[in-house]
Protein backbone atom coordinates (compact mmCIF):
# COMPACT_ATOMS: atom_id res chain seq x y z
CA UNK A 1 34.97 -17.94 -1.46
CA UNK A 2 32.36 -20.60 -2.02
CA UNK A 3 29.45 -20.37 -4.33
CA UNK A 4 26.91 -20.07 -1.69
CA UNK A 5 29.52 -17.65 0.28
CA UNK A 6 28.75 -15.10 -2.57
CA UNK A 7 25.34 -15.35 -3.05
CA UNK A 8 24.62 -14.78 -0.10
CA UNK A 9 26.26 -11.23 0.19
CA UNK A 10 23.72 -10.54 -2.84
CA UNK A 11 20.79 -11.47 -0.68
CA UNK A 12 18.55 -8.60 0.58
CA UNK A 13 18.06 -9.58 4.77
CA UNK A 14 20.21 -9.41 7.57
CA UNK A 15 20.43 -6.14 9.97
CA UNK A 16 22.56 -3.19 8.43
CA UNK A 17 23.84 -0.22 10.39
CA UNK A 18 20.93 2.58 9.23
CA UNK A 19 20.19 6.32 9.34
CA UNK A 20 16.98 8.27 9.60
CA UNK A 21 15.96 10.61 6.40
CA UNK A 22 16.23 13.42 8.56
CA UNK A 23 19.44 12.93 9.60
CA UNK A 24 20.87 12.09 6.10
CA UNK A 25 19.72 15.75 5.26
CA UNK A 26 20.99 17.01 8.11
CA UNK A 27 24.47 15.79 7.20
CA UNK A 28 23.67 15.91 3.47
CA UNK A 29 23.62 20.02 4.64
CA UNK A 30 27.01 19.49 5.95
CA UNK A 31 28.90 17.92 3.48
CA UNK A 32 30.41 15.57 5.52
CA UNK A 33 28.19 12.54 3.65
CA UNK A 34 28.44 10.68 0.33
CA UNK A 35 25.27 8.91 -1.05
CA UNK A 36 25.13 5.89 -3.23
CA UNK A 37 21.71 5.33 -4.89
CA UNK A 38 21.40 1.18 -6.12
CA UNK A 39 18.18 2.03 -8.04
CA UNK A 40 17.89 1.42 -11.81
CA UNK A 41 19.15 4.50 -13.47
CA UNK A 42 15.39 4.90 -14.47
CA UNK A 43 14.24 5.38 -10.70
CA UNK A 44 17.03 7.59 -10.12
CA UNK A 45 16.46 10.08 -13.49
CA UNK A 46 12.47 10.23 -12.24
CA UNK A 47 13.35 10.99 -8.12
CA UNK A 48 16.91 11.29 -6.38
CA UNK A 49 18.52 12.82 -3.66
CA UNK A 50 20.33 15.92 -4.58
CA UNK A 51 24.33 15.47 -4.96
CA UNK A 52 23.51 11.23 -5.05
CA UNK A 53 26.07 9.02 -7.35
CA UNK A 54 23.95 6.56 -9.52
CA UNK A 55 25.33 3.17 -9.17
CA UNK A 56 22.58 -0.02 -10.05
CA UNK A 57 23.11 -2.56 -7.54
CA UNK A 58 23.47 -5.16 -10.74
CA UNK A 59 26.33 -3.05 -12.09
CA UNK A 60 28.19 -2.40 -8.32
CA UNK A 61 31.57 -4.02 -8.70
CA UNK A 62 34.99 -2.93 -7.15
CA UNK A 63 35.85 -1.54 -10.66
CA UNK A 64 32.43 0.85 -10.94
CA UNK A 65 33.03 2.00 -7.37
CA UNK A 66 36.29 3.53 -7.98
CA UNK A 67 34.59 4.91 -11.04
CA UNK A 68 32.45 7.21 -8.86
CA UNK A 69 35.37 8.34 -7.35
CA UNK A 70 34.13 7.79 -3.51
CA UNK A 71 36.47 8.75 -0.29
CA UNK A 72 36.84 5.74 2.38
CA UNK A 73 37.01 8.41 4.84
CA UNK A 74 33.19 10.34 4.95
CA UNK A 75 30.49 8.46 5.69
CA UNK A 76 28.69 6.53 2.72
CA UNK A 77 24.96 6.00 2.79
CA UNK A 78 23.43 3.37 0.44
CA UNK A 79 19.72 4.00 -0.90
CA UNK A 80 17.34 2.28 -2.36
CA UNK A 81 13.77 2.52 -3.49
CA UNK A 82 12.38 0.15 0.24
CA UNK A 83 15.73 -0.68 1.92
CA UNK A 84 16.10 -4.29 0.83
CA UNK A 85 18.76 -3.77 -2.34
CA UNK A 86 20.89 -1.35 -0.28
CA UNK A 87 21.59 -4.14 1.92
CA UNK A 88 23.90 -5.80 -0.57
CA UNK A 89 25.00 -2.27 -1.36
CA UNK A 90 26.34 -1.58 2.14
CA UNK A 91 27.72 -5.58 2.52
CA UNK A 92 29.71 -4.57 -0.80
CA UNK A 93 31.10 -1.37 0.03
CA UNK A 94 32.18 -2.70 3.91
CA UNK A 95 33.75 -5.73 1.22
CA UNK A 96 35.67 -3.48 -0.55
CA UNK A 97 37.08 -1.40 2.42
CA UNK A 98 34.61 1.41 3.30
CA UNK A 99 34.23 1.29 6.95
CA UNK A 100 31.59 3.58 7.69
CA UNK A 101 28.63 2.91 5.89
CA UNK A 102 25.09 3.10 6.59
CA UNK A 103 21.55 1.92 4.61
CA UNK A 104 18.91 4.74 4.31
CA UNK A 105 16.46 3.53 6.81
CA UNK A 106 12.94 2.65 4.62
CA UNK A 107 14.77 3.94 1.56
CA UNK A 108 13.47 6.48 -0.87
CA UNK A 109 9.61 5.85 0.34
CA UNK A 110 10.91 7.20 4.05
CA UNK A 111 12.70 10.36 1.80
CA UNK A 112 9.46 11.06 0.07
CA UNK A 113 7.48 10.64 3.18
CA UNK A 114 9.42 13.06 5.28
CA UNK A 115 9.00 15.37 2.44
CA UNK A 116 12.80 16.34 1.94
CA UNK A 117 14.18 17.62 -1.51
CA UNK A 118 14.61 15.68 -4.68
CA UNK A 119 15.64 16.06 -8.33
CA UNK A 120 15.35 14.56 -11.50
CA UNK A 121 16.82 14.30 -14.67
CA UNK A 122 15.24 15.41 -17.20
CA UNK A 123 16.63 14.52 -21.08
């Protein structure tokens, strides 16, 4: 893979298969869903989705996603803070064999807008 080859699956533009909020809580309800959040681990202690895996998109390797233990077979959803560093997220994750796997359509700002539940860490 050439230099430029791999830089460019780091870049943040290009269409990605998405899903609506709503419907990410719908099947969040279900359990049939697995959510990756790329933020800094910062964003993610102050506001995250309920049940999400922390995994900064500067840190996502094959080697730290088989550390969060993630199934190839339910549907993974990669968030972000806007939608522009899940993009590499969900290139990544197709890379490393995960098949069905969607971006968080206007990321975080589109969770807090639709007013669905969050959590945070507190230390």
């Amino acid at each position: 893979m050439s230099i430029l080859t791999s830089l460019s699956q780091w870049l943040p533009f290009g269409n990605m298969p998405e899903m609506n909020a709503e419907e990410v809580y719908k099947r969040l309800k279900t359990n049939d869903i697995q959510i990756v959040d790329v933020r800094t681990k910062m964003e993610w202690n102050k506001s995250h989705i309920e049940g999400s895996l922390n995994l900064p998109i500067t840190k996502l390797s094959i080697d730290t996603i088989k550390q969060l233990d993630l199934s190839q077979e339910i549907t993974t959803v990669v968030i972000c803070l806007s939608a522009h560093r899940s993009i590499p997220g969900v290139r990544k994750l197709n890379q490393f064999g995960f098949e069905d796997v969607y971006q968080l359509e206007g990321g975080m700002l589109s969770w807090w807008q639709s007013k669905l539940p969050t959590s945070t860490m507190t230390h």
